[in-house]
N, C-alpha and C. Protein backbone atom coordinates (compact mmCIF):
# COMPACT_ATOMS: atom_id res chain seq x y z
N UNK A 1 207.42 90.27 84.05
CA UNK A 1 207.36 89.76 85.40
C UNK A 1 206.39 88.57 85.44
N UNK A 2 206.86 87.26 85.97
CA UNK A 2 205.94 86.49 85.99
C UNK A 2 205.53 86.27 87.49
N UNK A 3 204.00 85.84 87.53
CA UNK A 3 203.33 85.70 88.59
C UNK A 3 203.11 84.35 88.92
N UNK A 4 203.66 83.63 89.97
CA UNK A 4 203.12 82.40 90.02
C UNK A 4 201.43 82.29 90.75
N UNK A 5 200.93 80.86 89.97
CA UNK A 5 199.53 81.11 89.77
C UNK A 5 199.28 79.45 90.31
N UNK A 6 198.75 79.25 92.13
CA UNK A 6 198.23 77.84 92.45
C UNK A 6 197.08 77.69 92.30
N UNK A 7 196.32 76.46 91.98
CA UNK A 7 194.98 76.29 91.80
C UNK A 7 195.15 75.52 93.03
N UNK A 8 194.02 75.39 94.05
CA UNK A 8 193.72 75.03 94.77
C UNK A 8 192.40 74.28 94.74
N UNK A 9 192.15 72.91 95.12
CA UNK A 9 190.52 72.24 94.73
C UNK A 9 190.25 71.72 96.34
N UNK A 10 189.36 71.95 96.93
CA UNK A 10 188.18 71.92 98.30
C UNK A 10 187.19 70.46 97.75
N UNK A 11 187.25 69.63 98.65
CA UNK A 11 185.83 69.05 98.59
C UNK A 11 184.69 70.01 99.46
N UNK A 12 183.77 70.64 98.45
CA UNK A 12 182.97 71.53 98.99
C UNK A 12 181.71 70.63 97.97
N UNK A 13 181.24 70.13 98.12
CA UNK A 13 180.08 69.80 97.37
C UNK A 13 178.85 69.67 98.49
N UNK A 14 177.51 70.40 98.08
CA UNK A 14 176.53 70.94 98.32
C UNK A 14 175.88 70.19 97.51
N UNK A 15 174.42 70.51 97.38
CA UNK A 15 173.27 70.23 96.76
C UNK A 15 173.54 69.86 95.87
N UNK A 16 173.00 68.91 95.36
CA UNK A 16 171.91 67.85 95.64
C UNK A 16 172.44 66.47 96.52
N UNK A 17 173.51 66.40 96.65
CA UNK A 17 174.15 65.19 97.19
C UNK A 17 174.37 65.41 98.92
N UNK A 18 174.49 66.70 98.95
CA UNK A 18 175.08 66.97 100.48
C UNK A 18 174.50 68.19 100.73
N UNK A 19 175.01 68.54 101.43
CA UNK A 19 174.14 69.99 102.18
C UNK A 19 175.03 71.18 102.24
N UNK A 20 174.61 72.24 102.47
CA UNK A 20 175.36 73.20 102.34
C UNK A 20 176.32 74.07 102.89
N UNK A 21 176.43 73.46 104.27
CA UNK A 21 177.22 73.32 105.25
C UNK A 21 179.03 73.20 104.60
N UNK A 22 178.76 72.06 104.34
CA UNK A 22 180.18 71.36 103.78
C UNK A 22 180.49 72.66 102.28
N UNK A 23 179.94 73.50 101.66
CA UNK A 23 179.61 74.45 100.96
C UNK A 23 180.65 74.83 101.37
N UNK A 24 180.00 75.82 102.10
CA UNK A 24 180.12 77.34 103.28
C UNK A 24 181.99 76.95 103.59
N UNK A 25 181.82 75.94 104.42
CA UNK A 25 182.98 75.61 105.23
C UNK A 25 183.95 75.30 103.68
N UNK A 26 184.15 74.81 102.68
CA UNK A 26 184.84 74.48 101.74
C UNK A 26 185.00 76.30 101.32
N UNK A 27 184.43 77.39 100.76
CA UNK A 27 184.22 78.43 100.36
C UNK A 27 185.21 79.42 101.60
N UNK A 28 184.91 78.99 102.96
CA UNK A 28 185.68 79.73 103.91
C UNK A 28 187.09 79.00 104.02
N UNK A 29 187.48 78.18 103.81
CA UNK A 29 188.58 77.56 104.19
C UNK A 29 189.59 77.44 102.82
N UNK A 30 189.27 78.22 101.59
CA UNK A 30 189.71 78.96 100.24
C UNK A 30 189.95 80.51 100.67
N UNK A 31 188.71 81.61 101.26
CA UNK A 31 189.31 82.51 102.09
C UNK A 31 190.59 82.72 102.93
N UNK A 32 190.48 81.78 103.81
CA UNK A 32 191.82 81.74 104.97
C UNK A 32 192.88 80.94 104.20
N UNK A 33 192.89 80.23 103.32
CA UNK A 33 194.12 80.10 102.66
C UNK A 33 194.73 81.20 101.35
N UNK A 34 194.02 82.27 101.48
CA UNK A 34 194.14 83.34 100.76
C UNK A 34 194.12 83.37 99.61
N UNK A 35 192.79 82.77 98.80
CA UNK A 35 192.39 82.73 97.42
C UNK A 35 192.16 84.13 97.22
N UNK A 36 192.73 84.44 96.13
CA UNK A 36 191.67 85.81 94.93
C UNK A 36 190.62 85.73 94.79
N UNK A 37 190.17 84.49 94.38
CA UNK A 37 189.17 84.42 93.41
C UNK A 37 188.38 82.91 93.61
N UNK A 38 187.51 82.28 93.93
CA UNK A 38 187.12 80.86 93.94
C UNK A 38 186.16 81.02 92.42
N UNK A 39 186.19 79.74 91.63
CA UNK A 39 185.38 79.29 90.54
C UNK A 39 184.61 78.18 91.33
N UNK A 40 183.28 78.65 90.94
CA UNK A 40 181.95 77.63 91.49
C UNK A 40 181.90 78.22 92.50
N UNK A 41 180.80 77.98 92.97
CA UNK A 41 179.82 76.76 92.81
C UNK A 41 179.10 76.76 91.20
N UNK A 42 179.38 75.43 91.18
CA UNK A 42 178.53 75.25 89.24
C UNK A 42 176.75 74.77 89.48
N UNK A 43 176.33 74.91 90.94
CA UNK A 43 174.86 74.62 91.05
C UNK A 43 174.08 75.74 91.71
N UNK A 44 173.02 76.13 90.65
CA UNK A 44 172.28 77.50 91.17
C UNK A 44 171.62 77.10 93.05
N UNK A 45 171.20 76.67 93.31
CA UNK A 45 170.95 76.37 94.48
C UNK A 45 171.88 76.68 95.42
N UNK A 46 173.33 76.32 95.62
CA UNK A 46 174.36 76.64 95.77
C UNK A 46 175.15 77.75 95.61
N UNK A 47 174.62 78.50 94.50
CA UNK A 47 175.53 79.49 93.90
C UNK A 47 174.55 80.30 95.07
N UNK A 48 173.39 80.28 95.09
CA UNK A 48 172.60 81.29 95.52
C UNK A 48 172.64 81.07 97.15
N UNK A 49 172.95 79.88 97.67
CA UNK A 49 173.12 79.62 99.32
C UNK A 49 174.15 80.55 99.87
N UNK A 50 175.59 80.30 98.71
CA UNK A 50 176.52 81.17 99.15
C UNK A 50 176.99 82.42 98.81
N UNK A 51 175.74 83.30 97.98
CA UNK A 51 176.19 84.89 97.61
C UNK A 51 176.12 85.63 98.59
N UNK A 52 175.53 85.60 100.15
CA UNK A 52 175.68 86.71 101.26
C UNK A 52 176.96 85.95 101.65
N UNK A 53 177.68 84.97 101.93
CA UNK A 53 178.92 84.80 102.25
C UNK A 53 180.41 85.27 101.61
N UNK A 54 179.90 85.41 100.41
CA UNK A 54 180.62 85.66 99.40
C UNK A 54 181.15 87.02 99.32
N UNK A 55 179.44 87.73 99.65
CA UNK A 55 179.69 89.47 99.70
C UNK A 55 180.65 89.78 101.23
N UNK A 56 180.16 89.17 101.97
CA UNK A 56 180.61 89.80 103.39
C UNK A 56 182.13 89.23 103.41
N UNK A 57 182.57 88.01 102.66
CA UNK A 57 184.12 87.95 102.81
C UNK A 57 184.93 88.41 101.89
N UNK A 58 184.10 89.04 100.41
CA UNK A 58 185.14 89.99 99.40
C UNK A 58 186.05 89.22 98.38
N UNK A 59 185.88 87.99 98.66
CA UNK A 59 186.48 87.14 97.65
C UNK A 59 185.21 86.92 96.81
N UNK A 60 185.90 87.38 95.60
CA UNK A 60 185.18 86.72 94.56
C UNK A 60 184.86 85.37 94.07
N UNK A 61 183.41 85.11 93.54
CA UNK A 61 183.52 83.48 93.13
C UNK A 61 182.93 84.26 91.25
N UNK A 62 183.14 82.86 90.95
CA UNK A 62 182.99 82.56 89.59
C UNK A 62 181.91 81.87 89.25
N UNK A 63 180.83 82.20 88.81
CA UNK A 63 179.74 81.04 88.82
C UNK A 63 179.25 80.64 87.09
N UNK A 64 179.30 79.21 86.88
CA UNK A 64 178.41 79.32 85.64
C UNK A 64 177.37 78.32 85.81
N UNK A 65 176.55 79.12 86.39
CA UNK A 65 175.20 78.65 87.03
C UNK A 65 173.96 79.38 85.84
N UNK A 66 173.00 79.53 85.82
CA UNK A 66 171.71 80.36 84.80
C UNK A 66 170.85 81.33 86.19
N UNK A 67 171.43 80.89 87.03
CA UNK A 67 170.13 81.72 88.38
C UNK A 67 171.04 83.28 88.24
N UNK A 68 169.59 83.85 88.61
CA UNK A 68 169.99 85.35 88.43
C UNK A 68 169.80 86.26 90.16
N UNK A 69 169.80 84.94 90.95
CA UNK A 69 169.04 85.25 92.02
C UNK A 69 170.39 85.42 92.89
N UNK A 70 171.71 84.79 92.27
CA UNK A 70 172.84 84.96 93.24
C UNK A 70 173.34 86.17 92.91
N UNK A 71 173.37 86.98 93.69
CA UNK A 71 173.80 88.23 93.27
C UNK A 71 174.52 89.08 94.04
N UNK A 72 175.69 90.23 94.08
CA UNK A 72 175.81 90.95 94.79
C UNK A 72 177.38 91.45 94.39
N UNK A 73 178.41 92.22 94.44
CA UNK A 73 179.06 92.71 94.40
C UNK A 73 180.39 92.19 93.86
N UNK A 74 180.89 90.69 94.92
CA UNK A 74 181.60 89.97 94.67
C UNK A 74 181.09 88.49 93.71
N UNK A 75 179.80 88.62 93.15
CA UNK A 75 179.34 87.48 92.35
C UNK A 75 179.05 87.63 91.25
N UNK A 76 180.11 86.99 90.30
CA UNK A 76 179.93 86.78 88.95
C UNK A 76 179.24 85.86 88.22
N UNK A 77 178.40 85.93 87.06
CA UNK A 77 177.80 84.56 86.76
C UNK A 77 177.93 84.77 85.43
N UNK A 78 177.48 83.92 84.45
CA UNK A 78 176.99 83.85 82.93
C UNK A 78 175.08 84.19 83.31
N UNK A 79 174.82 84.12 84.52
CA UNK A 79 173.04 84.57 83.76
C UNK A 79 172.78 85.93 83.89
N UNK A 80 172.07 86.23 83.28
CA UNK A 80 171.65 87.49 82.96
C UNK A 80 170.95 88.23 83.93
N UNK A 81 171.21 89.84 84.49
CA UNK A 81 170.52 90.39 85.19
C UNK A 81 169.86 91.18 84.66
């Protein structure tokens, strides 16, 4: 059985260039278009702005960030807890 599989790309860019606003709203507007799964945020600052958003909407993100500070249920990273 094959599954078809869309990638979807958001201008969501946050810190250091922009703020985290445009984040949030890029991260929610992947929700309501009914992502599985979002990859990134790739900036710990970022990764860590949006892990209570992340938990409370159940979509998973993907992070390969080093902060160990984003954390919670639906947040995956490469750093170590």
């Amino acid at each position: 059985m094959t599954v078809p599989v869309e990638i979807l790309t958001v201008d969501a860019r946050g810190l250091p260039r922009e703020n985290f606003r445009k984040l949030i709203a890029g991260y929610e507007r992947l929700v309501d278009e009914g992502c599985v799964v979002v990859i990134g945020p790739m900036i710990a600052d970022n990764s860590e702005t949006l892990a209570p958003y992340v938990n409370r909407a159940g979509v998973p993100v993907l992070l390969w960030t080093g902060t160990t500070r984003a954390a919670g249920e639906y947040v995956f990273t490469v750093g170590e807890r």
